[in-house]
PDB file of N, CA and C in Angstrom:
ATOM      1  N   UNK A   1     -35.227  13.366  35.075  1.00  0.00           N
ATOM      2  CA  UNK A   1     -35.026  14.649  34.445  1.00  0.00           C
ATOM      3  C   UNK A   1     -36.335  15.120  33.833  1.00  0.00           C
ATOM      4  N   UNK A   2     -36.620  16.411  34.142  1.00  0.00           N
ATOM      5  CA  UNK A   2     -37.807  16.996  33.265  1.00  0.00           C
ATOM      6  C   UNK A   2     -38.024  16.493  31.764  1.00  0.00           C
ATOM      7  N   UNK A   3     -39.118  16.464  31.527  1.00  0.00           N
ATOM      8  CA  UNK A   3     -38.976  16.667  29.929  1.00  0.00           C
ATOM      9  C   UNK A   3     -38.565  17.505  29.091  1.00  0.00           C
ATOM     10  N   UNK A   4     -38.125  18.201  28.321  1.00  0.00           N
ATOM     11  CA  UNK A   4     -37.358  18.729  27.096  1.00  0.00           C
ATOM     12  C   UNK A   4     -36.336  19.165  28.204  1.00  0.00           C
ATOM     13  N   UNK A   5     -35.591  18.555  28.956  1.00  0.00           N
ATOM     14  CA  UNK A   5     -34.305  18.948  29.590  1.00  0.00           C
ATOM     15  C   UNK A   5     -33.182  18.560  28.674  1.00  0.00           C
ATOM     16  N   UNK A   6     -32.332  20.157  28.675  1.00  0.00           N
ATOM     17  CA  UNK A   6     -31.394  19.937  27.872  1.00  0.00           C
ATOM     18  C   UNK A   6     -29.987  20.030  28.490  1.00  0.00           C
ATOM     19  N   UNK A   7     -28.574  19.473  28.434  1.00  0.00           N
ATOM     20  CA  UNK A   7     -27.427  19.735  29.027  1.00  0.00           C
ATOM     21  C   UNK A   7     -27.325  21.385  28.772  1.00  0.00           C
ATOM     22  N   UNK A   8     -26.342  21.942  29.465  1.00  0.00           N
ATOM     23  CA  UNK A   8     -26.079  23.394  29.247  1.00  0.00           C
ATOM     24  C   UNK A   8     -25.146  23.560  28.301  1.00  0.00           C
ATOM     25  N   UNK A   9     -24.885  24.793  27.386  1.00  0.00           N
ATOM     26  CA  UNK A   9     -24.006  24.467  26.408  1.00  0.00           C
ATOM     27  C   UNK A   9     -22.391  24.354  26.537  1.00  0.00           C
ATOM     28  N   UNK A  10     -22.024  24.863  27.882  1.00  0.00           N
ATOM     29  CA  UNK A  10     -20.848  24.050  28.160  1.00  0.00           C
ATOM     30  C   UNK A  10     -20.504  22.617  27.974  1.00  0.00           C
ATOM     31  N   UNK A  11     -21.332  21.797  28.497  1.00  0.00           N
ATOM     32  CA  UNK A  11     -21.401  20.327  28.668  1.00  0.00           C
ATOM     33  C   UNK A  11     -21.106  20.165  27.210  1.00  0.00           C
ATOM     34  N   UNK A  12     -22.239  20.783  26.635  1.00  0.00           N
ATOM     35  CA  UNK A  12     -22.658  20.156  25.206  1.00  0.00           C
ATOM     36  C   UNK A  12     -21.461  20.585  24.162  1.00  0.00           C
ATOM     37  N   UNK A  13     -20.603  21.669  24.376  1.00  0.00           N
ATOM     38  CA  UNK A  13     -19.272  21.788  23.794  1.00  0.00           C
ATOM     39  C   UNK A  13     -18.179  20.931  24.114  1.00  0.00           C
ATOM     40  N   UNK A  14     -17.778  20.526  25.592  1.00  0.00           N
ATOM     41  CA  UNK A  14     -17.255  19.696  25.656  1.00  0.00           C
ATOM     42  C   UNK A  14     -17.537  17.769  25.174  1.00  0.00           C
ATOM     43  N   UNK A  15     -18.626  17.805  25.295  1.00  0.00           N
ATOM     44  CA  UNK A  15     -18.833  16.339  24.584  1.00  0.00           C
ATOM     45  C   UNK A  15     -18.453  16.685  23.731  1.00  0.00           C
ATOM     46  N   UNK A  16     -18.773  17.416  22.344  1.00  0.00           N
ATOM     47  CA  UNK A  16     -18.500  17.466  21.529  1.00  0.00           C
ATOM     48  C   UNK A  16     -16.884  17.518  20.820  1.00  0.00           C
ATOM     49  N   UNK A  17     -16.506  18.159  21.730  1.00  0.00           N
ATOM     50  CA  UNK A  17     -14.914  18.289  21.895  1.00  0.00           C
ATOM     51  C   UNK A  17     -13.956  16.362  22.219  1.00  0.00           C
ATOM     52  N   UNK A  18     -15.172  16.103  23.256  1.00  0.00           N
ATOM     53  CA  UNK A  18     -14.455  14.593  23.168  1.00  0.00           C
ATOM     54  C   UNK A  18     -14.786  13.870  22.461  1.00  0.00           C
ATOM     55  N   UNK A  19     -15.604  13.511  21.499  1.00  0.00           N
ATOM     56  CA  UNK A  19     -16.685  13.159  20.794  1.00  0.00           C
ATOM     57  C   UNK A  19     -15.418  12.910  19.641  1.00  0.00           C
ATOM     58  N   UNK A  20     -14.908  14.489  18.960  1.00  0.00           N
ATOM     59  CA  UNK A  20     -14.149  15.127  18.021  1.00  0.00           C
ATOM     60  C   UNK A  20     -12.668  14.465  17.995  1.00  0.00           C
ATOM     61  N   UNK A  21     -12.231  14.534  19.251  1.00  0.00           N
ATOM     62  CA  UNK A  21     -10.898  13.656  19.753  1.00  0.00           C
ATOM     63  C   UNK A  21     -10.495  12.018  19.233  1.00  0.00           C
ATOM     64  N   UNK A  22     -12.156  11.198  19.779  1.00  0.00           N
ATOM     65  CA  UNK A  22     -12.085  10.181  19.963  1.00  0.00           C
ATOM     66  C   UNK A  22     -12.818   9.395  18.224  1.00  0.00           C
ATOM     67  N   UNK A  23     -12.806  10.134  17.416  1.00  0.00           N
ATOM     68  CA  UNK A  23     -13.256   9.671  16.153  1.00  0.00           C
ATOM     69  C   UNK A  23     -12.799   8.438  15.661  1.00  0.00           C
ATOM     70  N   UNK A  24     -13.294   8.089  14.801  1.00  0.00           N
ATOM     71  CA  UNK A  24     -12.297   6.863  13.865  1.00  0.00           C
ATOM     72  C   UNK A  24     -11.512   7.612  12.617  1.00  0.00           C
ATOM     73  N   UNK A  25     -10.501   7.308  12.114  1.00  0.00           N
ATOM     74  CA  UNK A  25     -10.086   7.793  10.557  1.00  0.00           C
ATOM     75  C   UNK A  25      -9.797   6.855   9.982  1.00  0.00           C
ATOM     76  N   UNK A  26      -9.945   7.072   8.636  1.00  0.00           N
ATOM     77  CA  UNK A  26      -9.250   5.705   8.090  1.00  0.00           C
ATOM     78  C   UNK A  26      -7.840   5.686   7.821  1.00  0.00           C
ATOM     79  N   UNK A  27      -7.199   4.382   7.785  1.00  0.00           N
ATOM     80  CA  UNK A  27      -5.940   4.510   7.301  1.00  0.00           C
ATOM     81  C   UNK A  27      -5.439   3.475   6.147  1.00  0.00           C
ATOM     82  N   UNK A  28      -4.165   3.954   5.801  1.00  0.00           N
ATOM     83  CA  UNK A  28      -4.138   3.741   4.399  1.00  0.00           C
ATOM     84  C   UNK A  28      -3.576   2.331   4.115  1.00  0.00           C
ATOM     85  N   UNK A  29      -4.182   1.734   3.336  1.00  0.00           N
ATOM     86  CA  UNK A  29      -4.077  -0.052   3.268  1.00  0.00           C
ATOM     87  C   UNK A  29      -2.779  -0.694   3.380  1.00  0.00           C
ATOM     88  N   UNK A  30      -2.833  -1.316   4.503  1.00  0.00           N
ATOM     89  CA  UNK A  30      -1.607  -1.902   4.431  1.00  0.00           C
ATOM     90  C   UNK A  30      -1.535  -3.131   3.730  1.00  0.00           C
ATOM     91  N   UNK A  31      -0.563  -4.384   4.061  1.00  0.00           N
ATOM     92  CA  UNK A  31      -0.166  -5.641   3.205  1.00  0.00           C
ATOM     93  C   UNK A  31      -1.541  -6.062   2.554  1.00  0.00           C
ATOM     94  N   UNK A  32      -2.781  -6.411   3.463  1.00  0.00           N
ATOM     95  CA  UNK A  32      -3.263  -6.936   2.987  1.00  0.00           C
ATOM     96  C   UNK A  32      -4.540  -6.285   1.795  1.00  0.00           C
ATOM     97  N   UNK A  33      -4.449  -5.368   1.693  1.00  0.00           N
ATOM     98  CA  UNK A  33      -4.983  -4.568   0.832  1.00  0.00           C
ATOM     99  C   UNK A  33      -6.725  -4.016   1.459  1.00  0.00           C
ATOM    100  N   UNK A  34      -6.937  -4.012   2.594  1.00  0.00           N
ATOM    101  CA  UNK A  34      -7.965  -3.959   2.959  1.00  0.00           C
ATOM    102  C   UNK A  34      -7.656  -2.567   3.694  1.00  0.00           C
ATOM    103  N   UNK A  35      -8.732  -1.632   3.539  1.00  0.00           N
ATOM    104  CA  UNK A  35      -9.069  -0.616   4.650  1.00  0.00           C
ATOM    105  C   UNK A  35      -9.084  -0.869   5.886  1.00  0.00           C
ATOM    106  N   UNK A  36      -8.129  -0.405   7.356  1.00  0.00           N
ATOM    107  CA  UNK A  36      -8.149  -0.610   8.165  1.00  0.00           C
ATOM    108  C   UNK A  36      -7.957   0.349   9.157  1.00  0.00           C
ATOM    109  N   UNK A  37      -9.119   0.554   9.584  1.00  0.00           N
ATOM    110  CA  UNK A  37      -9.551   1.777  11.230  1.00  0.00           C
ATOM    111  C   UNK A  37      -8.765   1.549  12.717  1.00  0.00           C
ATOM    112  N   UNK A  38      -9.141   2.573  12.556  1.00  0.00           N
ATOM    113  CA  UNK A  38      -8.019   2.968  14.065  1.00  0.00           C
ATOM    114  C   UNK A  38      -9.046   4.282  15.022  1.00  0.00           C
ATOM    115  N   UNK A  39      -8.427   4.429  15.943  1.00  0.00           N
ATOM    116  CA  UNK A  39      -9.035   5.447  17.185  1.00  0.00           C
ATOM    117  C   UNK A  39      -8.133   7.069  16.793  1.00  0.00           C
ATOM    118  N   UNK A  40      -8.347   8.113  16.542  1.00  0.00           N
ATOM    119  CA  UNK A  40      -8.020   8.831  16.422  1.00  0.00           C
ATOM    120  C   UNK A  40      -7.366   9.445  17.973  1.00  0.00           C
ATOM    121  N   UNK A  41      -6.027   8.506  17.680  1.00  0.00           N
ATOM    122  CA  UNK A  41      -5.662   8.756  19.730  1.00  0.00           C
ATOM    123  C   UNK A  41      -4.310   8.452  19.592  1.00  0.00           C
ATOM    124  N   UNK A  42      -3.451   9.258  20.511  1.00  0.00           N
ATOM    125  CA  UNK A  42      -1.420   9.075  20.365  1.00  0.00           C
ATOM    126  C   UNK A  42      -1.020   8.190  21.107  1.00  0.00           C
ATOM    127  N   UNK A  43      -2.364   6.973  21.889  1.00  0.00           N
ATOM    128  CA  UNK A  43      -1.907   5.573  22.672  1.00  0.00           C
ATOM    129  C   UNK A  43      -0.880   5.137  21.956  1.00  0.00           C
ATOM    130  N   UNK A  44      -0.138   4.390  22.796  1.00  0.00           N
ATOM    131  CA  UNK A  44       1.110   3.754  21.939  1.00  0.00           C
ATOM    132  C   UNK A  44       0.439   2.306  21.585  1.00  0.00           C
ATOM    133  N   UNK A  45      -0.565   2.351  21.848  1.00  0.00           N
ATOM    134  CA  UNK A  45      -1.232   0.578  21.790  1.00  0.00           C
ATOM    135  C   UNK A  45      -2.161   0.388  20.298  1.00  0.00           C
ATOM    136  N   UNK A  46      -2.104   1.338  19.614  1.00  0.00           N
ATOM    137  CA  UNK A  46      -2.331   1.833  18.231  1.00  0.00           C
ATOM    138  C   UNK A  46      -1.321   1.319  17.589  1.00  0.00           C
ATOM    139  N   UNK A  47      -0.552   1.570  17.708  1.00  0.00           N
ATOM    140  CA  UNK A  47       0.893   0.736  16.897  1.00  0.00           C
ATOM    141  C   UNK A  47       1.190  -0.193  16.399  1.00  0.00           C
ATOM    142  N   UNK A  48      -0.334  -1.532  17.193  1.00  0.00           N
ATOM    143  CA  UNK A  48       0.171  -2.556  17.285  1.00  0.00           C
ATOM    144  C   UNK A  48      -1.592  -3.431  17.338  1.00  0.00           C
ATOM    145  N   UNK A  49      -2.394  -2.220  16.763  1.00  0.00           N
ATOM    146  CA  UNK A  49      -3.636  -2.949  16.812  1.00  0.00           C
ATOM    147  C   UNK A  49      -4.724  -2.245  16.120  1.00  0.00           C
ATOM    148  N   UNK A  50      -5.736  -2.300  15.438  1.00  0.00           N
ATOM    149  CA  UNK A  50      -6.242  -1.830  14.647  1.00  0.00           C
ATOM    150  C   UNK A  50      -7.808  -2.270  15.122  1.00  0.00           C
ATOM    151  N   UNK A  51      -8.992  -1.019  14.499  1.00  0.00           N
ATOM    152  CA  UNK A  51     -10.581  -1.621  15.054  1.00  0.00           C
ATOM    153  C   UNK A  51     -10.571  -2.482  13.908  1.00  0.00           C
ATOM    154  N   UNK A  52     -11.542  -3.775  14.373  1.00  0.00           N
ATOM    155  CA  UNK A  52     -12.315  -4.547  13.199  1.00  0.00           C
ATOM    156  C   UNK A  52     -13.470  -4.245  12.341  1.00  0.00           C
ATOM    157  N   UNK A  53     -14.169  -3.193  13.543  1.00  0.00           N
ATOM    158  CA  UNK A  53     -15.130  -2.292  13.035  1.00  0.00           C
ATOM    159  C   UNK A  53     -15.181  -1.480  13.798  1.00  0.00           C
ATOM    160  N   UNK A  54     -16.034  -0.030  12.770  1.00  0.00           N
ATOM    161  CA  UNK A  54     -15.881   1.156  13.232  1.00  0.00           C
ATOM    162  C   UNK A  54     -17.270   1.471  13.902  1.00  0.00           C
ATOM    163  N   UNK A  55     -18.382   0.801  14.054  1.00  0.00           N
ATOM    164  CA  UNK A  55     -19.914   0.597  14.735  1.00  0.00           C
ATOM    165  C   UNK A  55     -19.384  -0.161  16.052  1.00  0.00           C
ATOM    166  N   UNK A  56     -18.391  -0.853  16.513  1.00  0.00           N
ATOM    167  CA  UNK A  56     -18.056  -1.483  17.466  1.00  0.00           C
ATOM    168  C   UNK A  56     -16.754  -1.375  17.817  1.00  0.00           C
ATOM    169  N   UNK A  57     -16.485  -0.507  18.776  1.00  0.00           N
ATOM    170  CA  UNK A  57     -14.883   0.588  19.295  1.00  0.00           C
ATOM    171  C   UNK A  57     -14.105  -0.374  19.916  1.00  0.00           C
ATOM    172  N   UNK A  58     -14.972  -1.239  20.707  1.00  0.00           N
ATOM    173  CA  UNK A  58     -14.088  -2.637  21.342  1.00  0.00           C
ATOM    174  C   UNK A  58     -13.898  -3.831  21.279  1.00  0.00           C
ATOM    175  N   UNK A  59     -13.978  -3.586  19.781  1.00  0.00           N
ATOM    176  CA  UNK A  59     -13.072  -4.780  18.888  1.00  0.00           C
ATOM    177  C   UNK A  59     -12.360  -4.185  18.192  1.00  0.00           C
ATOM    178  N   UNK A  60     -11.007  -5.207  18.743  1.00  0.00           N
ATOM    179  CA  UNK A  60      -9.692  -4.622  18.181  1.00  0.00           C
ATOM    180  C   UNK A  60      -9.132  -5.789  17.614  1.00  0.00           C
ATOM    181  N   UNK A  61      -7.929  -5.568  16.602  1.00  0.00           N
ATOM    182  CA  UNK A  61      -7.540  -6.837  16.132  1.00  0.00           C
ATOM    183  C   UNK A  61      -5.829  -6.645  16.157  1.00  0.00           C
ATOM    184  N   UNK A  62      -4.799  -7.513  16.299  1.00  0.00           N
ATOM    185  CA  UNK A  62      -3.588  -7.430  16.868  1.00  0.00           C
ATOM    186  C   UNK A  62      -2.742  -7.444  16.057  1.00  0.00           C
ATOM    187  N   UNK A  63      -2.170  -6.316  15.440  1.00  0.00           N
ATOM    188  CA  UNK A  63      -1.083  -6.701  13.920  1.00  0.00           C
ATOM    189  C   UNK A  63      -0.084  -7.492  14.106  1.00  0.00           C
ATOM    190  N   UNK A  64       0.175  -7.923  15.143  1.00  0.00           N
ATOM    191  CA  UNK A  64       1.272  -8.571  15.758  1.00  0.00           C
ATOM    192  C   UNK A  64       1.179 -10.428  15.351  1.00  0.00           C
ATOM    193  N   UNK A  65      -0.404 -10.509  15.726  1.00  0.00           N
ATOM    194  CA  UNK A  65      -0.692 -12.057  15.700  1.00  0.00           C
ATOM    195  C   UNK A  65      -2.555 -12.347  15.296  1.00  0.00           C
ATOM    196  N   UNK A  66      -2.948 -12.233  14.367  1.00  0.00           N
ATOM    197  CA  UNK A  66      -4.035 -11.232  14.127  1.00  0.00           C
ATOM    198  C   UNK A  66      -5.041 -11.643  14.421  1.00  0.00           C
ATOM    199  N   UNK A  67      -5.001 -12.065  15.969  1.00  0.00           N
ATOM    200  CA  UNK A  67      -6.168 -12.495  17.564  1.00  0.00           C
ATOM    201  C   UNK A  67      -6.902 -11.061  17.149  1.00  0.00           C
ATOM    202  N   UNK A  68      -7.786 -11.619  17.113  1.00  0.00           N
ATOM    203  CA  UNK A  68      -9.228 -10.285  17.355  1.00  0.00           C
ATOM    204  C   UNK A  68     -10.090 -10.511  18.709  1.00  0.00           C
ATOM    205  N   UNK A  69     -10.070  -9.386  19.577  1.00  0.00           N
ATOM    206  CA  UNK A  69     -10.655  -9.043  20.885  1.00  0.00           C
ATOM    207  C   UNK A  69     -11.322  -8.225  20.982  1.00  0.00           C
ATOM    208  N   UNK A  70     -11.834  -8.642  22.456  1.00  0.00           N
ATOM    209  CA  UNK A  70     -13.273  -7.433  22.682  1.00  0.00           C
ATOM    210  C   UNK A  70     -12.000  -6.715  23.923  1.00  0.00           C
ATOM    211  N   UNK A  71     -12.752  -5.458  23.794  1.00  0.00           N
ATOM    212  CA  UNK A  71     -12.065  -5.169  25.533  1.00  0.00           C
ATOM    213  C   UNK A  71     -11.311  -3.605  24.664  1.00  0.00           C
ATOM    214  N   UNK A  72     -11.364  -3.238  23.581  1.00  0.00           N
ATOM    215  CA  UNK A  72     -10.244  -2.076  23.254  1.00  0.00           C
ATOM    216  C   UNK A  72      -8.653  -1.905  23.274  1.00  0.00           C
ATOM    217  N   UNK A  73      -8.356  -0.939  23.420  1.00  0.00           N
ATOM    218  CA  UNK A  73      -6.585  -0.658  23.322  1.00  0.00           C
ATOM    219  C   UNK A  73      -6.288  -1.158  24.804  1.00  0.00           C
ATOM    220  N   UNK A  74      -7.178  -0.920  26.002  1.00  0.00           N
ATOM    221  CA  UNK A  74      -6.471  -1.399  27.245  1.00  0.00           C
ATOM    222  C   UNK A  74      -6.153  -3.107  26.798  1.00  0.00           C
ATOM    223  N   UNK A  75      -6.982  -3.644  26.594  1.00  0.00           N
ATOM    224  CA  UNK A  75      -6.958  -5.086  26.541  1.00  0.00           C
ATOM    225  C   UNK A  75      -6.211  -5.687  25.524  1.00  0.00           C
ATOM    226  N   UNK A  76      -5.882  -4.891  24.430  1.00  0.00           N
ATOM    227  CA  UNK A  76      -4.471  -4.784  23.720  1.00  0.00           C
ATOM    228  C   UNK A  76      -3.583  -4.878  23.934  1.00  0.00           C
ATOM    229  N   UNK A  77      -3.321  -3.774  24.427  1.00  0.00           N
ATOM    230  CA  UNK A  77      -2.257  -3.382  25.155  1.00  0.00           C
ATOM    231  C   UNK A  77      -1.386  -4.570  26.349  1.00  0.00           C
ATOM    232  N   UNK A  78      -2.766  -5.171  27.421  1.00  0.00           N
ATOM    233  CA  UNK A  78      -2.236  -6.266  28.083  1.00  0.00           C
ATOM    234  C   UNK A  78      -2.129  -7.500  27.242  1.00  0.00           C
ATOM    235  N   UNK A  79      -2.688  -7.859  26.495  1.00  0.00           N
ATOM    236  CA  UNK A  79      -2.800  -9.202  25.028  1.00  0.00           C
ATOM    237  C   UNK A  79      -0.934  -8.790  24.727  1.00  0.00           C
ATOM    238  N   UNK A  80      -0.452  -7.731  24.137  1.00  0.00           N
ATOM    239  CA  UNK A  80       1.072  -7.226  23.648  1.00  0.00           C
ATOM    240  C   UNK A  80       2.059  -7.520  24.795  1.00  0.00           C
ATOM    241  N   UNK A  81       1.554  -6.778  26.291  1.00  0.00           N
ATOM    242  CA  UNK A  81       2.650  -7.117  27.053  1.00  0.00           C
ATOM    243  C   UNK A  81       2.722  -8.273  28.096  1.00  0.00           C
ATOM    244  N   UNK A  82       1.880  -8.911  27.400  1.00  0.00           N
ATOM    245  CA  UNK A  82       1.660 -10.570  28.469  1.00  0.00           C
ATOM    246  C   UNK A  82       1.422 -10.292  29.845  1.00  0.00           C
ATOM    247  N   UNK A  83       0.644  -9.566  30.554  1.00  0.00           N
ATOM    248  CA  UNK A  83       0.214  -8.779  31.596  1.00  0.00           C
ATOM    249  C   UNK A  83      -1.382  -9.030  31.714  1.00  0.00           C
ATOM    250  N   UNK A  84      -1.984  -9.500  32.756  1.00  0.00           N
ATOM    251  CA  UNK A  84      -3.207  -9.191  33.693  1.00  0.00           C
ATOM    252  C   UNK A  84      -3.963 -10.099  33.134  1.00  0.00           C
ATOM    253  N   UNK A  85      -5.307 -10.593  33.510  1.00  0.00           N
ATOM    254  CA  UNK A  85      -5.956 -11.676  33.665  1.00  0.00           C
ATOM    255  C   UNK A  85      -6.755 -12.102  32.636  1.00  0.00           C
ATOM    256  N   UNK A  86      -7.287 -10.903  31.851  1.00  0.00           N
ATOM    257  CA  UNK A  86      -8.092 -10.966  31.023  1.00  0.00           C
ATOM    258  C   UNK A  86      -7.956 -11.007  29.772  1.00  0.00           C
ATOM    259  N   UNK A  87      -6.481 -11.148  29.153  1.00  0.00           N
ATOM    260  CA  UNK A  87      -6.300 -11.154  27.666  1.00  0.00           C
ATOM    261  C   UNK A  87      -4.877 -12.514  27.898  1.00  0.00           C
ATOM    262  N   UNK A  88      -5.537 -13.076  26.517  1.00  0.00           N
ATOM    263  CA  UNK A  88      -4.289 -13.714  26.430  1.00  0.00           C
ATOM    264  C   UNK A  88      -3.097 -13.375  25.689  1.00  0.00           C
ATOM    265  N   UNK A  89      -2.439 -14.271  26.234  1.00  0.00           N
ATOM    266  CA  UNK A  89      -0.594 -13.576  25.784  1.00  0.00           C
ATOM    267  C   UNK A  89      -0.558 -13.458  23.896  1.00  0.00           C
ATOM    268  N   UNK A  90      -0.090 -12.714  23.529  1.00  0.00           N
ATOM    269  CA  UNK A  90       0.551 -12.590  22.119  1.00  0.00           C
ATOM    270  C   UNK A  90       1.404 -14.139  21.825  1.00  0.00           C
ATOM    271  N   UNK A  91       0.980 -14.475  20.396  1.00  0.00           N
ATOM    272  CA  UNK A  91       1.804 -15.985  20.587  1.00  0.00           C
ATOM    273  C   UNK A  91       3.060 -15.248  19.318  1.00  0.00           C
ATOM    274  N   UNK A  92       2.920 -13.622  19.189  1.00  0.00           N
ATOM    275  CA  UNK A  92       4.156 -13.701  18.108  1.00  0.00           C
ATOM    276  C   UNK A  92       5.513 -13.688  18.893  1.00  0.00           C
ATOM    277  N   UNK A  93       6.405 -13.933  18.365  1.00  0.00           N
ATOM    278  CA  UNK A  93       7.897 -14.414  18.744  1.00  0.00           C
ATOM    279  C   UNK A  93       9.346 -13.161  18.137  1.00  0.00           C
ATOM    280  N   UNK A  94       8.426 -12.321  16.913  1.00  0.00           N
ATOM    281  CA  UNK A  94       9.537 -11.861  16.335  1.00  0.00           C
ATOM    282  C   UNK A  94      10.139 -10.477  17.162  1.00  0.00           C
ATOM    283  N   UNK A  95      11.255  -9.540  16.781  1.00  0.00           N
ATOM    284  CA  UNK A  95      11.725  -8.863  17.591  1.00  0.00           C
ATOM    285  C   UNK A  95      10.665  -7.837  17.653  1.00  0.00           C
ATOM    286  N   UNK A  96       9.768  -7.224  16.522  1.00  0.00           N
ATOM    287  CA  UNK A  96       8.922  -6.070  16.717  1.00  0.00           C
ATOM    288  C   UNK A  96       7.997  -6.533  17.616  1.00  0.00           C
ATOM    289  N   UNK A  97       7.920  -7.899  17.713  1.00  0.00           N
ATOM    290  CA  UNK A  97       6.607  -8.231  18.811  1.00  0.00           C
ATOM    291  C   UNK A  97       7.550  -8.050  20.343  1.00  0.00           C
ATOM    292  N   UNK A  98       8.755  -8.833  20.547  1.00  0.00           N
ATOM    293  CA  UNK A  98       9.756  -8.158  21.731  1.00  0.00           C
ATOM    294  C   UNK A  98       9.532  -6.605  22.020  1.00  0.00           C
ATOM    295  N   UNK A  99       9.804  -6.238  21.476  1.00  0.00           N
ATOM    296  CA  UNK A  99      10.069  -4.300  21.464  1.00  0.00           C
ATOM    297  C   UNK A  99       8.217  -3.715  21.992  1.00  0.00           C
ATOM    298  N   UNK A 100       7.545  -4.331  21.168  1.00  0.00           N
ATOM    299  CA  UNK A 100       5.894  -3.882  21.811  1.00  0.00           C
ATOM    300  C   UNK A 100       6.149  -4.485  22.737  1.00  0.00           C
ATOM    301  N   UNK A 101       5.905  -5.814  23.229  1.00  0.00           N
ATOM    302  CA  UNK A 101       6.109  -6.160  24.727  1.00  0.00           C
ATOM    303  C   UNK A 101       6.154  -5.405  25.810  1.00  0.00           C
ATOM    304  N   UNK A 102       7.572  -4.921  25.679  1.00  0.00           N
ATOM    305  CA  UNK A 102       8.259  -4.008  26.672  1.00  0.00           C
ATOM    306  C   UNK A 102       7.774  -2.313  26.373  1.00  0.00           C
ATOM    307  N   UNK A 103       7.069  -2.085  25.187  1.00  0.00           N
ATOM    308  CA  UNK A 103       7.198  -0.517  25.018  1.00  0.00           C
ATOM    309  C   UNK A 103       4.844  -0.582  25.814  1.00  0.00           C
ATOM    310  N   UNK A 104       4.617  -1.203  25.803  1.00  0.00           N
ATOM    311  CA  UNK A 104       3.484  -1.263  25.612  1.00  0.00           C
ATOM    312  C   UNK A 104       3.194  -1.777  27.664  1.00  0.00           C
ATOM    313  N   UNK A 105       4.187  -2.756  27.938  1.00  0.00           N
ATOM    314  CA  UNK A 105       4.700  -2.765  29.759  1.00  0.00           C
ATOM    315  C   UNK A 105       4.895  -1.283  30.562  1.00  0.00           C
ATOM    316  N   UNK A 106       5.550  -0.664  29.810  1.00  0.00           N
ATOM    317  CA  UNK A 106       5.661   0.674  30.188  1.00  0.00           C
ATOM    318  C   UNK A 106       4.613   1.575  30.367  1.00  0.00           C
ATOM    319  N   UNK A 107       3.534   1.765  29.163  1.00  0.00           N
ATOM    320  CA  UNK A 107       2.956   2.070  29.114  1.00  0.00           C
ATOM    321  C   UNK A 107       1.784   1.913  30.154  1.00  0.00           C
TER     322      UNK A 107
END
């Protein structure tokens, strides 16, 4: 690319637009009294997993069984519904961990 090449301002509205989407927020302390981040996103794999940090998007940690992974909400998501090669299974047992299972399979 040339030097001082710039995107056009379409481009540069839409990043910004996904940029805007994909934020972190904080949310409000749960049991353990600690501040805990999330993806500003209506995945259902949010439900059930939280960032460890907000400088590093793909580490996630599992409210379910509180395994911390690299890999994001996809790799969550398969860690919840005991599915595909690269995450291991959830070792929780209780019914909200049943119900993600199957709601998170669907998904």
């Amino acid at each position: 690319m040339p030097p001082g090449w710039r995107p056009s301002s379409s481009i540069a509205s839409t990043e910004s637009r996904i940029t805007s989407r994909m934020s972190t927020t904080e949310v409000a302390p749960e049991t353990k009294g600690a501040n805990l981040l999330r993806r500003n996103s209506d995945d259902v794999g949010w439900e059930y997993g939280v960032l460890v940090d907000a400088n590093n998007k793909d580490k996630v940690k599992c409210k379910l069984c509180d395994k911390v992974m690299q890999g994001g909400i996809y790799r969550l998501k398969q860690h919840v519904a005991h599915e595909g090669k690269n995450a291991t299974k959830c070792k929780a047992r209780t019914p909200k961990a049943l119900e993600a299972k199957e709601k998170c399979k669907k998904n």
